[in-house]
C-alpha atoms as a PDB file:
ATOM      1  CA  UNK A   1      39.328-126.007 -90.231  1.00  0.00           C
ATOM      2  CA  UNK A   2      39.878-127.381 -86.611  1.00  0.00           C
ATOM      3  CA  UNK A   3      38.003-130.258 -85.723  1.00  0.00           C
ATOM      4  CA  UNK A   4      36.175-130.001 -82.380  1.00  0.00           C
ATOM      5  CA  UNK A   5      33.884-132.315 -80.463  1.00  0.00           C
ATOM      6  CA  UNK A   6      30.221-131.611 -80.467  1.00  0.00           C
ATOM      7  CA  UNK A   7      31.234-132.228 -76.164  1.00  0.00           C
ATOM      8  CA  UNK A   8      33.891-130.095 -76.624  1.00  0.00           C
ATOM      9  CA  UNK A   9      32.922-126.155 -74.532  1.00  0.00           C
ATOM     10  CA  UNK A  10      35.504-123.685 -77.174  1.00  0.00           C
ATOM     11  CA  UNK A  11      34.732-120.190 -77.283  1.00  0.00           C
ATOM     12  CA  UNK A  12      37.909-119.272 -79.011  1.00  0.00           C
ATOM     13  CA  UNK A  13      38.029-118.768 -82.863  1.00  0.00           C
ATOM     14  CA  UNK A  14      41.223-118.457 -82.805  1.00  0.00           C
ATOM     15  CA  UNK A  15      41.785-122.216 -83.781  1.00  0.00           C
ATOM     16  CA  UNK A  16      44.327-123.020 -86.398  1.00  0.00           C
ATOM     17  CA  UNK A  17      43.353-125.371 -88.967  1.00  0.00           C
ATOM     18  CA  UNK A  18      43.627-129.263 -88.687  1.00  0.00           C
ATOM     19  CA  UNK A  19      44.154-128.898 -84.928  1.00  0.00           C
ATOM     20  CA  UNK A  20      41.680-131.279 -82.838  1.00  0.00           C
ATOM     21  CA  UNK A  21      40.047-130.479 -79.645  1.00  0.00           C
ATOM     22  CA  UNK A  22      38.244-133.535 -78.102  1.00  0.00           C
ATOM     23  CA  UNK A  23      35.968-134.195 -75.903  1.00  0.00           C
ATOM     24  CA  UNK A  24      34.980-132.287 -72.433  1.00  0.00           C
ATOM     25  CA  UNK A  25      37.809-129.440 -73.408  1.00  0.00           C
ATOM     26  CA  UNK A  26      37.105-126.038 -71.985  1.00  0.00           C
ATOM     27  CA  UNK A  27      39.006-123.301 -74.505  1.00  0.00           C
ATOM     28  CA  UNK A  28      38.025-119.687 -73.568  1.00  0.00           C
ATOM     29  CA  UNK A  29      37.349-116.973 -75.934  1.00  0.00           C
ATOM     30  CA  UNK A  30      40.749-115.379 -75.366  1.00  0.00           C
ATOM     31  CA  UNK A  31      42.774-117.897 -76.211  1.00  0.00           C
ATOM     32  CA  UNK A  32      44.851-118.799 -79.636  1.00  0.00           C
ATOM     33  CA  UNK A  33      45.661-122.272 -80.403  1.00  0.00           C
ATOM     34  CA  UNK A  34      47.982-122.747 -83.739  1.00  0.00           C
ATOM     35  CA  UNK A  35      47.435-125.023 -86.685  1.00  0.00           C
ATOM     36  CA  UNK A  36      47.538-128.962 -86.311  1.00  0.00           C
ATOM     37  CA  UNK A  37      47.514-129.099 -82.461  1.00  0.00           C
ATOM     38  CA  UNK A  38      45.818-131.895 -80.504  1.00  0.00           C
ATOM     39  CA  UNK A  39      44.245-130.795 -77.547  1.00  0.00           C
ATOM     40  CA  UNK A  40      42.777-134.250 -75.487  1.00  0.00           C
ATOM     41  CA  UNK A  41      40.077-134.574 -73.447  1.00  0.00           C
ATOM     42  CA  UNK A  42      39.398-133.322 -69.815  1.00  0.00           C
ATOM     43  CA  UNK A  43      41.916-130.167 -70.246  1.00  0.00           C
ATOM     44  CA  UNK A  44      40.990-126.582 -69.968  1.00  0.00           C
ATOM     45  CA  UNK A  45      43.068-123.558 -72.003  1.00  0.00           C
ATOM     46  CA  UNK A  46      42.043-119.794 -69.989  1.00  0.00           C
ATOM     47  CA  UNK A  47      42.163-116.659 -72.091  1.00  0.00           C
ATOM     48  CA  UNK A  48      45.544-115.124 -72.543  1.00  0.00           C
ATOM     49  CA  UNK A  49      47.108-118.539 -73.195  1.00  0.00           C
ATOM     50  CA  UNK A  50      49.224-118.746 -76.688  1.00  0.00           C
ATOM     51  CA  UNK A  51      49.604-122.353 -78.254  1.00  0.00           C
ATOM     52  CA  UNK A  52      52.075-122.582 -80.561  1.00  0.00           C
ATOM     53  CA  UNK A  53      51.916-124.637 -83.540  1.00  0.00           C
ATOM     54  CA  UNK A  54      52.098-128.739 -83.557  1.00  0.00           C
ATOM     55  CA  UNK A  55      51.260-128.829 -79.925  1.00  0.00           C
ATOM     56  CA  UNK A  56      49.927-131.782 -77.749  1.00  0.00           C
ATOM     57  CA  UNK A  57      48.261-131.249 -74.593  1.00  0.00           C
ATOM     58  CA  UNK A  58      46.929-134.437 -73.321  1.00  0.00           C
ATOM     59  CA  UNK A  59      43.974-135.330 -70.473  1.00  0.00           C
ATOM     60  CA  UNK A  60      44.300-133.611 -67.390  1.00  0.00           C
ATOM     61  CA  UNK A  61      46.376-130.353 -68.171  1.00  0.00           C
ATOM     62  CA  UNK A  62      45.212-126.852 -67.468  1.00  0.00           C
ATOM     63  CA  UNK A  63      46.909-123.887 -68.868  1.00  0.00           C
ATOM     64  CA  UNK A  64      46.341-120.870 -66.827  1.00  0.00           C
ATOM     65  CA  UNK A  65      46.199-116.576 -68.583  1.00  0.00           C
ATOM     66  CA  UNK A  66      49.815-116.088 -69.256  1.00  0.00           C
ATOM     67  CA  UNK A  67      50.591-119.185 -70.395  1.00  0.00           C
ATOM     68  CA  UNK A  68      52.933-119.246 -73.449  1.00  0.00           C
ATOM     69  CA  UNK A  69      53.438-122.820 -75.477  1.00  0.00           C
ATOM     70  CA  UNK A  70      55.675-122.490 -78.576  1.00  0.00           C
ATOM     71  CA  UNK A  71      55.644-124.906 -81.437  1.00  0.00           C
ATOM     72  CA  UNK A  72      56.548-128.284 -80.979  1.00  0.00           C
ATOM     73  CA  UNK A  73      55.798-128.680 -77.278  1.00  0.00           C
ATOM     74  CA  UNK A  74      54.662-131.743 -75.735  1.00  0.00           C
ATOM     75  CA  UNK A  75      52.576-132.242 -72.040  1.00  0.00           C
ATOM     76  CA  UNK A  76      52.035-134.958 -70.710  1.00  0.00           C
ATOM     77  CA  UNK A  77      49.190-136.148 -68.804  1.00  0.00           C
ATOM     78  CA  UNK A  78      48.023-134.023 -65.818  1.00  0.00           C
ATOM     79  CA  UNK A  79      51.054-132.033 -66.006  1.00  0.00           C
ATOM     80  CA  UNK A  80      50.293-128.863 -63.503  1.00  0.00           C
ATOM     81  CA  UNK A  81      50.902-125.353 -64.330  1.00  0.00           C
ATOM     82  CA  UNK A  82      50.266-122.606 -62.017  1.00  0.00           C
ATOM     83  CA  UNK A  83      50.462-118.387 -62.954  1.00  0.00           C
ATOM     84  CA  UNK A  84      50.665-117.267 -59.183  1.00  0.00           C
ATOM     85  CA  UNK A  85      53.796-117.675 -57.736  1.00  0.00           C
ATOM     86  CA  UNK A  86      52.269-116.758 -54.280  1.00  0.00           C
ATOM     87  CA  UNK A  87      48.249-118.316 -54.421  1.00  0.00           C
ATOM     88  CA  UNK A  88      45.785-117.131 -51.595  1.00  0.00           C
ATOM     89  CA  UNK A  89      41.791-117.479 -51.511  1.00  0.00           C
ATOM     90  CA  UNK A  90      40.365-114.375 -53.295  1.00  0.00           C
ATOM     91  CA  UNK A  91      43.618-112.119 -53.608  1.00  0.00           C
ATOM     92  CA  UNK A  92      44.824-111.822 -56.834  1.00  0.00           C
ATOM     93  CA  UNK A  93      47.730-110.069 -58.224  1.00  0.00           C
ATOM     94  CA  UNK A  94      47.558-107.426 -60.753  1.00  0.00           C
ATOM     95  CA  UNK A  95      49.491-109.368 -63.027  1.00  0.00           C
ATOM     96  CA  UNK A  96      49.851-113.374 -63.145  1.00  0.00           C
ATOM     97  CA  UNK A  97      53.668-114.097 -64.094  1.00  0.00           C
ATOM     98  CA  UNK A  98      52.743-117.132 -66.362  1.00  0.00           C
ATOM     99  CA  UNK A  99      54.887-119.470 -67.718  1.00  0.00           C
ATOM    100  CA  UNK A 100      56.533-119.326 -70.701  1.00  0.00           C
ATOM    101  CA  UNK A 101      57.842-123.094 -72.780  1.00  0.00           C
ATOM    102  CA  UNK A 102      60.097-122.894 -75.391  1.00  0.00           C
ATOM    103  CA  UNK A 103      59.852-124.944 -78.472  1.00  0.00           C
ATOM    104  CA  UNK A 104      60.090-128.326 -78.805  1.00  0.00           C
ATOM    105  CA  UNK A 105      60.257-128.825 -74.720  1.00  0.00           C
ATOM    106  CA  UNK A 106      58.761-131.774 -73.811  1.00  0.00           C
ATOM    107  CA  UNK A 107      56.665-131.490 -70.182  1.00  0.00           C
ATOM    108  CA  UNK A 108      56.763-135.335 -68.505  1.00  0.00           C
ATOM    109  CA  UNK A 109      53.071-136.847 -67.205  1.00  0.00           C
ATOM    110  CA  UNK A 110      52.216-135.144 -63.475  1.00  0.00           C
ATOM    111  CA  UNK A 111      55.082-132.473 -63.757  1.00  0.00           C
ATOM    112  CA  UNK A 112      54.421-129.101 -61.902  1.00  0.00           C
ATOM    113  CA  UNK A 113      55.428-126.405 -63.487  1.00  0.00           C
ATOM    114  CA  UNK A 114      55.613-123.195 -61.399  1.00  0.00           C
ATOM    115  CA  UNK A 115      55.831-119.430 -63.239  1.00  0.00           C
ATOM    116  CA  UNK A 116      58.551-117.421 -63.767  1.00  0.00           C
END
């Protein structure tokens, strides 16, 4: 079983067991997070986004739909992803490019990491 904060907000079941998901997290209900993951506070996973297994995520790190994280992957502290290549106030593409990182990457504190 994971173990989530009571001020945790996860929608997902897709949760593998012994990850943890602490406090003020936002998972949505599309989302899949593997098995023995820690997933700090103040972060935010969107539905479509894949977390591999044996992940860290730490404070401050949004992952956006299309998001891919395979096993092994470590982010550092407010490190920035973004799924729009070209962002404008209320136009949206048809399909966000997301951002794909490939096992055992490790993501330094406030890196941006654009799609594609």
């Amino acid at each position: 079983m994971p173990k989530i904060h009571p001020l945790a907000d996860v929608k997902s079941t897709s949760i593998g067991k012994d990850t943890r998901v602490w406090q003020f997290a936002v998972i949505f209900d599309g989302a899949v997070i593997g098995e023995n993951c820690n997933v700090c506070a103040h972060t935010l996973i969107e539905n479509g986004v894949s977390v591999g297994n044996n992940v860290t995520i730490k404070s401050g790190v949004f992952l956006w739909e299309g998001t891919v994280v395979a096993d092994g992957v470590f982010i550092g502290p407010n490190a920035t992803f973004t799924n729009d290549a070209l962002p404008r106030s209320k136009v949206y593409p048809e399909i966000f490019s997301g951002i794909t990182i490939k096992r055992g990457a490790s993501i330094g504190a406030n890196a941006t990491i654009l799609p594609g």
